[in-house]
C-alpha atoms as a PDB file:
ATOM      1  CA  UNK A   1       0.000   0.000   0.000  1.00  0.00           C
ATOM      2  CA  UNK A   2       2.807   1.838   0.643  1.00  0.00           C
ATOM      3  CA  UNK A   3       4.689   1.768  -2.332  1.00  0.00           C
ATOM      4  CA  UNK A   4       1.154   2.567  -4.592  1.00  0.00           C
ATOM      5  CA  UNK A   5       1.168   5.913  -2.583  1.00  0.00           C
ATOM      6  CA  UNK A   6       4.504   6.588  -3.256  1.00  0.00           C
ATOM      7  CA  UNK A   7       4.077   6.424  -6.826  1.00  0.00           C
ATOM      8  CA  UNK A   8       1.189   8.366  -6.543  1.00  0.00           C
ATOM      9  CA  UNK A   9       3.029  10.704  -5.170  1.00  0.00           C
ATOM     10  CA  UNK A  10       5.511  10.984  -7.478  1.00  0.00           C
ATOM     11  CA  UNK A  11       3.136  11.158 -10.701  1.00  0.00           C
ATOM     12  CA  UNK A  12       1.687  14.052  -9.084  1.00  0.00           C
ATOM     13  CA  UNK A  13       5.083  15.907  -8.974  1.00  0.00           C
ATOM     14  CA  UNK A  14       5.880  15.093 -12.182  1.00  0.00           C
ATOM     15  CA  UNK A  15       2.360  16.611 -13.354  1.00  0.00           C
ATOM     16  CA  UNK A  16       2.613  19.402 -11.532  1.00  0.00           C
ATOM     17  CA  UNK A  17       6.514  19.876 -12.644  1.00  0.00           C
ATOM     18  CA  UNK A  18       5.000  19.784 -16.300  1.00  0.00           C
ATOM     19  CA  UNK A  19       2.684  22.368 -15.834  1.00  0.00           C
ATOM     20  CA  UNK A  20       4.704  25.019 -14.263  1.00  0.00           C
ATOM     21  CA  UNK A  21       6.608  24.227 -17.656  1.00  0.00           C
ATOM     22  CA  UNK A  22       4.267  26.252 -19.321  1.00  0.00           C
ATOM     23  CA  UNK A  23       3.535  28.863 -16.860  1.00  0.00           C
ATOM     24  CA  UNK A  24       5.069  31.756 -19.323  1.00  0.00           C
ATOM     25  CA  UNK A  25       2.382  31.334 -21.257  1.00  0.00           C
ATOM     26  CA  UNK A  26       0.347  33.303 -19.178  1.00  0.00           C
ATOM     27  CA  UNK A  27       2.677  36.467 -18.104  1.00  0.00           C
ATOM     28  CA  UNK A  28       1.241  39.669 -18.371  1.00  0.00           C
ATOM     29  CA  UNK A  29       3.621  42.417 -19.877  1.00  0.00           C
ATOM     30  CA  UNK A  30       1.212  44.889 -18.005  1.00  0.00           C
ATOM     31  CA  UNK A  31       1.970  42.710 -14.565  1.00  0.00           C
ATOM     32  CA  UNK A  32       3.241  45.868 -12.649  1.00  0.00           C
ATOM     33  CA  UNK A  33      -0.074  47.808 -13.610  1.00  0.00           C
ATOM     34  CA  UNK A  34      -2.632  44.422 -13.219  1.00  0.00           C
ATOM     35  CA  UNK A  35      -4.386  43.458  -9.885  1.00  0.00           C
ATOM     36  CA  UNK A  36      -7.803  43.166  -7.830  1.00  0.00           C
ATOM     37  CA  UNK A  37      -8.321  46.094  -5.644  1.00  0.00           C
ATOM     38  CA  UNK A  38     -10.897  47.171  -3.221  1.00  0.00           C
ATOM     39  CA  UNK A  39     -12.299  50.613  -3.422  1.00  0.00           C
ATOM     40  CA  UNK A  40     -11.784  52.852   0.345  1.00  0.00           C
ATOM     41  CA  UNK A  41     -13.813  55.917  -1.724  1.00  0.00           C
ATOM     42  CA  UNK A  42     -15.177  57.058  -4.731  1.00  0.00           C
ATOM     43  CA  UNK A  43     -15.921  60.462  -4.817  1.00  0.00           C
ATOM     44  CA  UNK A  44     -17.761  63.008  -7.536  1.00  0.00           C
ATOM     45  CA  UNK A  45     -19.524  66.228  -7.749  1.00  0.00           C
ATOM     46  CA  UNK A  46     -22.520  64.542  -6.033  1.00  0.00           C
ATOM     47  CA  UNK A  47     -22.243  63.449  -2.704  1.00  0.00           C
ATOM     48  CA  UNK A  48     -24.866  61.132  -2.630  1.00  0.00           C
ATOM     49  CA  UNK A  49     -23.231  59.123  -5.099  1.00  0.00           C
ATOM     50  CA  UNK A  50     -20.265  59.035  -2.897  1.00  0.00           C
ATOM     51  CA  UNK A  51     -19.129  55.411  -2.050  1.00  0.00           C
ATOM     52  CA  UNK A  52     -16.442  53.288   0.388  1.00  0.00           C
ATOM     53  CA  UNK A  53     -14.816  50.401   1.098  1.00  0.00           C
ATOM     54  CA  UNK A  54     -18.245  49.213   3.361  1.00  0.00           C
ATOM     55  CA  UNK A  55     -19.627  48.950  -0.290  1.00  0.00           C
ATOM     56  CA  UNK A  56     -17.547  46.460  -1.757  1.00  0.00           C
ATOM     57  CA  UNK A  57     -16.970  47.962  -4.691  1.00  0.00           C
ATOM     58  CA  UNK A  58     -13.317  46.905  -6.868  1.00  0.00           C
ATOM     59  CA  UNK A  59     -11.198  48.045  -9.297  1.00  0.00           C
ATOM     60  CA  UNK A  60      -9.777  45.631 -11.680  1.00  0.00           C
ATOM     61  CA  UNK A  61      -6.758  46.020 -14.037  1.00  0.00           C
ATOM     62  CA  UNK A  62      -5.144  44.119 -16.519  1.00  0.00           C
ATOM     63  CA  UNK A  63      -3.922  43.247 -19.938  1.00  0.00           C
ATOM     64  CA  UNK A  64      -5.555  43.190 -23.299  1.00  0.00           C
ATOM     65  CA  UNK A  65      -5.857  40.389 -26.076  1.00  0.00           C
ATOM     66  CA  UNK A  66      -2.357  42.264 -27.333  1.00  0.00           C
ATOM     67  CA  UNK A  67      -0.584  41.859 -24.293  1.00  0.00           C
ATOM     68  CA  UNK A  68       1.377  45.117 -24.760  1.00  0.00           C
ATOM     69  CA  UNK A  69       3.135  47.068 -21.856  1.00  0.00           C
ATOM     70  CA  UNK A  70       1.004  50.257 -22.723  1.00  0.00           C
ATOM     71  CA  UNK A  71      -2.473  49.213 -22.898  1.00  0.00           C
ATOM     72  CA  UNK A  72      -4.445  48.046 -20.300  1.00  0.00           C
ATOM     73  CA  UNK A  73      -8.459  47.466 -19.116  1.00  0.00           C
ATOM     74  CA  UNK A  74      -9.459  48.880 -16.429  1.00  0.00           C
ATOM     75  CA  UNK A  75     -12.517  47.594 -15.238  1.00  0.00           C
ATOM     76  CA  UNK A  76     -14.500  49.347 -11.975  1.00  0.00           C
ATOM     77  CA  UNK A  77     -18.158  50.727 -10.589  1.00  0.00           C
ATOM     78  CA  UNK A  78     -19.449  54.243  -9.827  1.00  0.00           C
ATOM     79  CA  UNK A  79     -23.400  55.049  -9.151  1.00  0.00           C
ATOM     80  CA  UNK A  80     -24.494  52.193  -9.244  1.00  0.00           C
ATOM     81  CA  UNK A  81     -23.308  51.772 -12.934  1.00  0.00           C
ATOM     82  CA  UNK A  82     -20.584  49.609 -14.741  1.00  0.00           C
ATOM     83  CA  UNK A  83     -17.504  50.938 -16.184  1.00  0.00           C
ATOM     84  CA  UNK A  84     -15.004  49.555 -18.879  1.00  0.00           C
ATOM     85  CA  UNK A  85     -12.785  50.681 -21.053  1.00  0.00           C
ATOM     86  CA  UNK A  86      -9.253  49.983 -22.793  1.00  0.00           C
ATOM     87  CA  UNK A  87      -6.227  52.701 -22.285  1.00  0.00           C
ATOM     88  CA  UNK A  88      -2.937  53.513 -23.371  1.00  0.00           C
ATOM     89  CA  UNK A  89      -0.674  54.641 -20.571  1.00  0.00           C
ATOM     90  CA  UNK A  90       2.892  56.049 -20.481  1.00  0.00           C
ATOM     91  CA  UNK A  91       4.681  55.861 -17.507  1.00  0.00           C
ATOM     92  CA  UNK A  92       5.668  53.680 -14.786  1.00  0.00           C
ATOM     93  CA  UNK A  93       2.590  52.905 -12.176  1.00  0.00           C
ATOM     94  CA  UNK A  94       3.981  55.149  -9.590  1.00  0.00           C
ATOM     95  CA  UNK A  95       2.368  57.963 -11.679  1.00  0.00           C
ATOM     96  CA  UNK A  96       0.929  56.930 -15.083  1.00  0.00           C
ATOM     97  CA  UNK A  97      -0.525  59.245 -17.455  1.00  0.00           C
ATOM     98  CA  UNK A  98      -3.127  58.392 -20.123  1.00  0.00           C
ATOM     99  CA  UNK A  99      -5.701  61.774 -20.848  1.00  0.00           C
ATOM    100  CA  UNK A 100      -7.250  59.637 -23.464  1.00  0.00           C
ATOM    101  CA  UNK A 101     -11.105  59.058 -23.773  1.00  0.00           C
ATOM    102  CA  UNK A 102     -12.137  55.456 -23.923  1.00  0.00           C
ATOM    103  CA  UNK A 103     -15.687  53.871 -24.889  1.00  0.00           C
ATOM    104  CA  UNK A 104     -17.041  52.194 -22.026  1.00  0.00           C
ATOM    105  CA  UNK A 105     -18.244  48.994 -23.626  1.00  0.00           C
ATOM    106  CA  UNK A 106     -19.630  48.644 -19.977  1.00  0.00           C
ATOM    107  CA  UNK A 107     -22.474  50.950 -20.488  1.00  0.00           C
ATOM    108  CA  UNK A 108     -25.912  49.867 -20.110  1.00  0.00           C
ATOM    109  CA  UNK A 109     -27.890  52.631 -18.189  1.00  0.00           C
ATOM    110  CA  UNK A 110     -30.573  54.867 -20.575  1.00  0.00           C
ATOM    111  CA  UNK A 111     -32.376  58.034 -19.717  1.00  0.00           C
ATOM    112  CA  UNK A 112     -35.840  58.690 -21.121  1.00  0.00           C
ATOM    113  CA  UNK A 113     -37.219  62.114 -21.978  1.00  0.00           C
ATOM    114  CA  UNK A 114     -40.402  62.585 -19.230  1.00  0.00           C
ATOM    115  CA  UNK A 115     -42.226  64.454 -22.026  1.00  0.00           C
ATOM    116  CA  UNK A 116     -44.935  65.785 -19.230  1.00  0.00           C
ATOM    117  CA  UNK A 117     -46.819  67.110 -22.010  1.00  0.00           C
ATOM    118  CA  UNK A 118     -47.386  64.512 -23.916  1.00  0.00           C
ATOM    119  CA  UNK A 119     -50.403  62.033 -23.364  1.00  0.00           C
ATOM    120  CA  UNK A 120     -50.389  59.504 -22.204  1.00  0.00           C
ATOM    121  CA  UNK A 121     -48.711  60.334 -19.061  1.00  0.00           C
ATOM    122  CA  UNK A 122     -48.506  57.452 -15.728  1.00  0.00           C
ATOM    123  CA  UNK A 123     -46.512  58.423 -13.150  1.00  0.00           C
ATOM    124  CA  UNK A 124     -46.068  54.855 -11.817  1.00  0.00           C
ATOM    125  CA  UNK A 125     -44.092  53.859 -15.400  1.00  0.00           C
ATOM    126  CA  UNK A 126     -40.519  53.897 -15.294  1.00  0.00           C
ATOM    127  CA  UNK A 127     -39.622  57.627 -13.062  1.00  0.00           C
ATOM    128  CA  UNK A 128     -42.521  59.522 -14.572  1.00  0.00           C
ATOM    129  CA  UNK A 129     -41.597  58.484 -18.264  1.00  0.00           C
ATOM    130  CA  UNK A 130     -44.366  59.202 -20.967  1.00  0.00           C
ATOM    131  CA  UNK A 131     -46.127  55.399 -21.915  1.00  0.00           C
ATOM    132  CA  UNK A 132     -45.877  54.931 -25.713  1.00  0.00           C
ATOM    133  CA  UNK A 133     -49.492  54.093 -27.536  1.00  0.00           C
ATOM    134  CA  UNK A 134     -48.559  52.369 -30.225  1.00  0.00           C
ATOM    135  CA  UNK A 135     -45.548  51.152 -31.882  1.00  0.00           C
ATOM    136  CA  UNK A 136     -43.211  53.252 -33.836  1.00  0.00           C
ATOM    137  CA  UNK A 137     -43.345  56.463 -31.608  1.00  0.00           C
ATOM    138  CA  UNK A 138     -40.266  58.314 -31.414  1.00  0.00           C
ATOM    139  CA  UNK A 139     -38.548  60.135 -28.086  1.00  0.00           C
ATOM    140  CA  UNK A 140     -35.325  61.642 -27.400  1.00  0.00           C
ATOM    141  CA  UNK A 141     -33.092  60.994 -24.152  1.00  0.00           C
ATOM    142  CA  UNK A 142     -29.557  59.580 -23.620  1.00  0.00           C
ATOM    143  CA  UNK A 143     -27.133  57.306 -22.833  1.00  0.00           C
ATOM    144  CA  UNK A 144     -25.102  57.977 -19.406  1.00  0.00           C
ATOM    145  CA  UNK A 145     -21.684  56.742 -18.999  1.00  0.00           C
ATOM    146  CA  UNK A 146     -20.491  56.135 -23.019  1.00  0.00           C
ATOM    147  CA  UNK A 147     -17.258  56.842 -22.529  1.00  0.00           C
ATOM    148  CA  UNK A 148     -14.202  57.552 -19.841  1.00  0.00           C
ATOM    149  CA  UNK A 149     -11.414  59.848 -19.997  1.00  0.00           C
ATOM    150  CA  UNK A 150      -9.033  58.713 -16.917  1.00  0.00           C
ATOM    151  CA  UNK A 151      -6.711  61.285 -16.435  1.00  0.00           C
ATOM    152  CA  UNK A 152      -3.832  59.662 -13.853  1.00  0.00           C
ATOM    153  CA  UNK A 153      -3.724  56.574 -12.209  1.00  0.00           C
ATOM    154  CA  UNK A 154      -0.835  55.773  -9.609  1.00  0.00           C
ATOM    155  CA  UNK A 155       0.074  52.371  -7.857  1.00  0.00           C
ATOM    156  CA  UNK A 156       2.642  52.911  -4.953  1.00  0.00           C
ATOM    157  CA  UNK A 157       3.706  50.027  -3.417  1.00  0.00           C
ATOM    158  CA  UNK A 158       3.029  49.439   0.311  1.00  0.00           C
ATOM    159  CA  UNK A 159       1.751  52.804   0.569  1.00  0.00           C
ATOM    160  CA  UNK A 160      -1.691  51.898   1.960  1.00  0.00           C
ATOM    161  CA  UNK A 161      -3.091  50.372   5.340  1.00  0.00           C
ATOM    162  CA  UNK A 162      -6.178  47.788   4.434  1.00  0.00           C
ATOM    163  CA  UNK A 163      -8.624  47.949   6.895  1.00  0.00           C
ATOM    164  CA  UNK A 164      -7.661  45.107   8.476  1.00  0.00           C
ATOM    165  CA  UNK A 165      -4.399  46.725   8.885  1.00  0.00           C
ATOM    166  CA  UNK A 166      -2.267  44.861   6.806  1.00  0.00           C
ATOM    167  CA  UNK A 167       0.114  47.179   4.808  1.00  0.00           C
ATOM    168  CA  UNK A 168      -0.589  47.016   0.519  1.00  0.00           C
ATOM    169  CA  UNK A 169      -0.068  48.850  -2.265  1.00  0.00           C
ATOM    170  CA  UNK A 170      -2.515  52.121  -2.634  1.00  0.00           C
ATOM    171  CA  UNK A 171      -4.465  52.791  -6.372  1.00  0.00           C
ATOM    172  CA  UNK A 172      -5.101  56.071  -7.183  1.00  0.00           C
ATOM    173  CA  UNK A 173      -7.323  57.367 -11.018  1.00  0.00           C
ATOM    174  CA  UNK A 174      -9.097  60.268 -11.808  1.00  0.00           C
ATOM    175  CA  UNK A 175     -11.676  59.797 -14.041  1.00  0.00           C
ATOM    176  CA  UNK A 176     -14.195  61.823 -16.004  1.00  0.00           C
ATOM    177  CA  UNK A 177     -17.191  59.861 -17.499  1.00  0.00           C
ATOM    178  CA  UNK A 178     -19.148  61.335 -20.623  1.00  0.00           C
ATOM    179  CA  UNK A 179     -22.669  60.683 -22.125  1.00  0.00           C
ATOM    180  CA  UNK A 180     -24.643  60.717 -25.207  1.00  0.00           C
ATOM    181  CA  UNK A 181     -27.557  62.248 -26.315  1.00  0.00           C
ATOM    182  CA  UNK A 182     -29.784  59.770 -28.324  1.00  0.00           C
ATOM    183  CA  UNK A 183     -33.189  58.604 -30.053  1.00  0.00           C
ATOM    184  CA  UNK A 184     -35.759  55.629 -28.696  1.00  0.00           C
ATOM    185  CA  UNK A 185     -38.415  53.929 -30.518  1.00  0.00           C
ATOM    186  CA  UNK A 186     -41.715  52.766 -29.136  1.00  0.00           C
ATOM    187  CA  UNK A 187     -41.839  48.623 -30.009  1.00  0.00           C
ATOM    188  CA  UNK A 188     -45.236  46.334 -28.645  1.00  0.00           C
ATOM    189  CA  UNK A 189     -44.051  43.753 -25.963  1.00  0.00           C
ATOM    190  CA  UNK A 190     -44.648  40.201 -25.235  1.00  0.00           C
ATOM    191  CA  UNK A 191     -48.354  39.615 -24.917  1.00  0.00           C
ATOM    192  CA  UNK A 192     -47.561  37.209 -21.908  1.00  0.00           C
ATOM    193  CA  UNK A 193     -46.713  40.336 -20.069  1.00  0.00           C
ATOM    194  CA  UNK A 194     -49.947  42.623 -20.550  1.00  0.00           C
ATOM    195  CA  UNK A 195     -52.090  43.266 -17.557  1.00  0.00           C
ATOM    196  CA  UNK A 196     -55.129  42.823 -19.854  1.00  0.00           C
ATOM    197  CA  UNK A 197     -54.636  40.255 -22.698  1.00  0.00           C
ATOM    198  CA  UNK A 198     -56.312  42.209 -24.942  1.00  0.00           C
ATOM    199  CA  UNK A 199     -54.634  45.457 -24.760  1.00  0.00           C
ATOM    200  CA  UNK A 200     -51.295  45.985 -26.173  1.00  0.00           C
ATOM    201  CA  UNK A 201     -48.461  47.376 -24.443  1.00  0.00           C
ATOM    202  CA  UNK A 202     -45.465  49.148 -25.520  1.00  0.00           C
ATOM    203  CA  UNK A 203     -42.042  50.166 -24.537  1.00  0.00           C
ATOM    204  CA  UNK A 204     -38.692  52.129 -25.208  1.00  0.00           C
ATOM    205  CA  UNK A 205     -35.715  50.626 -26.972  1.00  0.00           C
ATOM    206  CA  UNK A 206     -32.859  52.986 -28.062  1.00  0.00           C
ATOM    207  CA  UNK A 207     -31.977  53.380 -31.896  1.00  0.00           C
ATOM    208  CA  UNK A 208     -28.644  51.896 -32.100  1.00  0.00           C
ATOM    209  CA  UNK A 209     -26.213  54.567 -34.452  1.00  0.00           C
ATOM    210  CA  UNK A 210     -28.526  57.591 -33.059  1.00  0.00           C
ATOM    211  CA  UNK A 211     -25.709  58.589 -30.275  1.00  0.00           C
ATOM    212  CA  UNK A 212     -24.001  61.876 -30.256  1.00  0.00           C
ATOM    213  CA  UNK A 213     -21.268  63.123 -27.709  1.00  0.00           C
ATOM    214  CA  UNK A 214     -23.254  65.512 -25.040  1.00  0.00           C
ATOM    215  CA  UNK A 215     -21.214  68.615 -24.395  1.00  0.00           C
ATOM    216  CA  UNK A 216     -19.105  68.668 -21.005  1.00  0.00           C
ATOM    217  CA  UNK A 217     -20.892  71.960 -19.930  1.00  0.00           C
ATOM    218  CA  UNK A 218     -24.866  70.784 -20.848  1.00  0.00           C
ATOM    219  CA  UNK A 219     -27.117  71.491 -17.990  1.00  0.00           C
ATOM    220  CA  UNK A 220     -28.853  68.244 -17.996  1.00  0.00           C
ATOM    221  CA  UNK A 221     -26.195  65.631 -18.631  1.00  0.00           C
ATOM    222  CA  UNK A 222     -22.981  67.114 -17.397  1.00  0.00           C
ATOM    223  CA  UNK A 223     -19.876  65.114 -17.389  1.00  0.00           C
ATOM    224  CA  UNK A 224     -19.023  63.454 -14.511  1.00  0.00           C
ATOM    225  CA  UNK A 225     -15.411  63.769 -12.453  1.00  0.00           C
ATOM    226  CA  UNK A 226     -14.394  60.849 -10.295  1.00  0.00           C
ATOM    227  CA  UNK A 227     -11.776  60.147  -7.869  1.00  0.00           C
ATOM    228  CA  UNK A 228     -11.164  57.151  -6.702  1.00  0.00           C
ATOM    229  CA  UNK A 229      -8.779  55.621  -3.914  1.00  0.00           C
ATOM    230  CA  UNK A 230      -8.230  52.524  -2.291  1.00  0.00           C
ATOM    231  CA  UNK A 231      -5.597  49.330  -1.746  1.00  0.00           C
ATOM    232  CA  UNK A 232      -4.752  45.989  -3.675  1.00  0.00           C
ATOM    233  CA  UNK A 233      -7.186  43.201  -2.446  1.00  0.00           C
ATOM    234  CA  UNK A 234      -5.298  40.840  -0.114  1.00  0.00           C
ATOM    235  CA  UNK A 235      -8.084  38.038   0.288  1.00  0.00           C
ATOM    236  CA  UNK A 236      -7.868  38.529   3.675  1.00  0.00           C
ATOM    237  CA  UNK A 237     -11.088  37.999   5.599  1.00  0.00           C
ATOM    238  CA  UNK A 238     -10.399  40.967   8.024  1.00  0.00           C
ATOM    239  CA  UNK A 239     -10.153  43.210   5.326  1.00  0.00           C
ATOM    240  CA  UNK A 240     -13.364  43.086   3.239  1.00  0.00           C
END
């Protein structure tokens, strides 16, 4: 019995010898800019969108399909609304520079013009949105969040204190996040979803193509500054 654990043993060695083999495979050339890391505070213009670490949110980093030194994703959360986008970046972590707008592939939260004047009007539909009557009925609104500019981000190693107190390295990116102005369409929904069988019901869909850059000073959909801080995730228990 011995002996057939032994050779166990050593097969497994040998397998896991093998594998480590091939471990370059997976390097990242953006290693020293990549990593999982938990958010302390997000801050913006609007302080109840204002978030920290209690919230769990993250920040994640890391390389493209290219695999190139300069270009990384950086993946992350603000108000309650995804962000994504791919950069170019010069400099080493400690204080990287990009100033490059990026679209947020991410972005999947709509805005629908009230139209109060417009019948028909229910105020329990969707925040006080006009109800489309029929199919094919146009409306204006936009598209938050289509695209990022981050302005710097800087890692410093073992310059933070997790909450747990273990000492990590600190993140630091400004952000700015931009919208779009664009057209819906009315379309007729399932009939399995109708309060009364009989009545058609309708709803909003954008018109893919129909976006167009908002302007950074426009009263309704300015664009949003961000700054957000926190440490690389240990996977410690006593600091999440």
């Amino acid at each position: 019995m011995r002996k057939f654990t032994y050779a166990l043993s050593i097969f497994a060695c040998a397998a896991l010898a093998s594998c480590d083999n091939e471990l370059d495979n997976w390097y990242s050339e953006t290693f020293s800019y990549s990593g999982r890391f938990a958010v302390a505070t997000a801050c913006a213009e609007y302080d109840s969108d204002n978030t920290a670490v209690a919230d769990g949110l993250e920040v994640l980093i890391y390389n493209t399909a290219d695999n190139v030194a300069d270009e990384i994703w950086i993946d992350f959360s603000v108000a309650g609304a995804p962000q994504k986008g791919k950069f170019k970046v010069t400099g080493a972590p400690a204080e990287a520079l990009c100033a490059q707008v990026a679209e947020n592939i991410s972005s999947s939260t709509y805005y629908i013009d009230t139209d109060y004047g417009l019948a028909p009007f229910d105020p329990s539909y969707a925040d006080y949105f006009r109800v489309p009557a029929a199919a094919g009925e146009p409306n204006d609104g936009a598209q938050l969040y289509t695209r990022i500019t981050l302005g710097v981000l800087k890692i410093l190693p073992g310059a933070a204190t997790s909450i747990g107190g273990n000492v990590v390295d600190s993140i630091y990116l400004t952000v700015t996040l931009h919208h779009a102005y664009m057209k819906f369409e009315s379309v007729q929904t399932d009939s399995e979803g109708w309060a009364d069988p009989a009545v058609p019901e309708f709803e909003w869909l954008p018109k893919l193509g129909t976006n167009e850059p908002v302007p950074a000073d426009d009263e309704d959909f300015p664009d949003e500054h961000w700054t957000i801080s926190g440490y690389r995730y240990t996977g410690y228990p006593e600091d999440r």
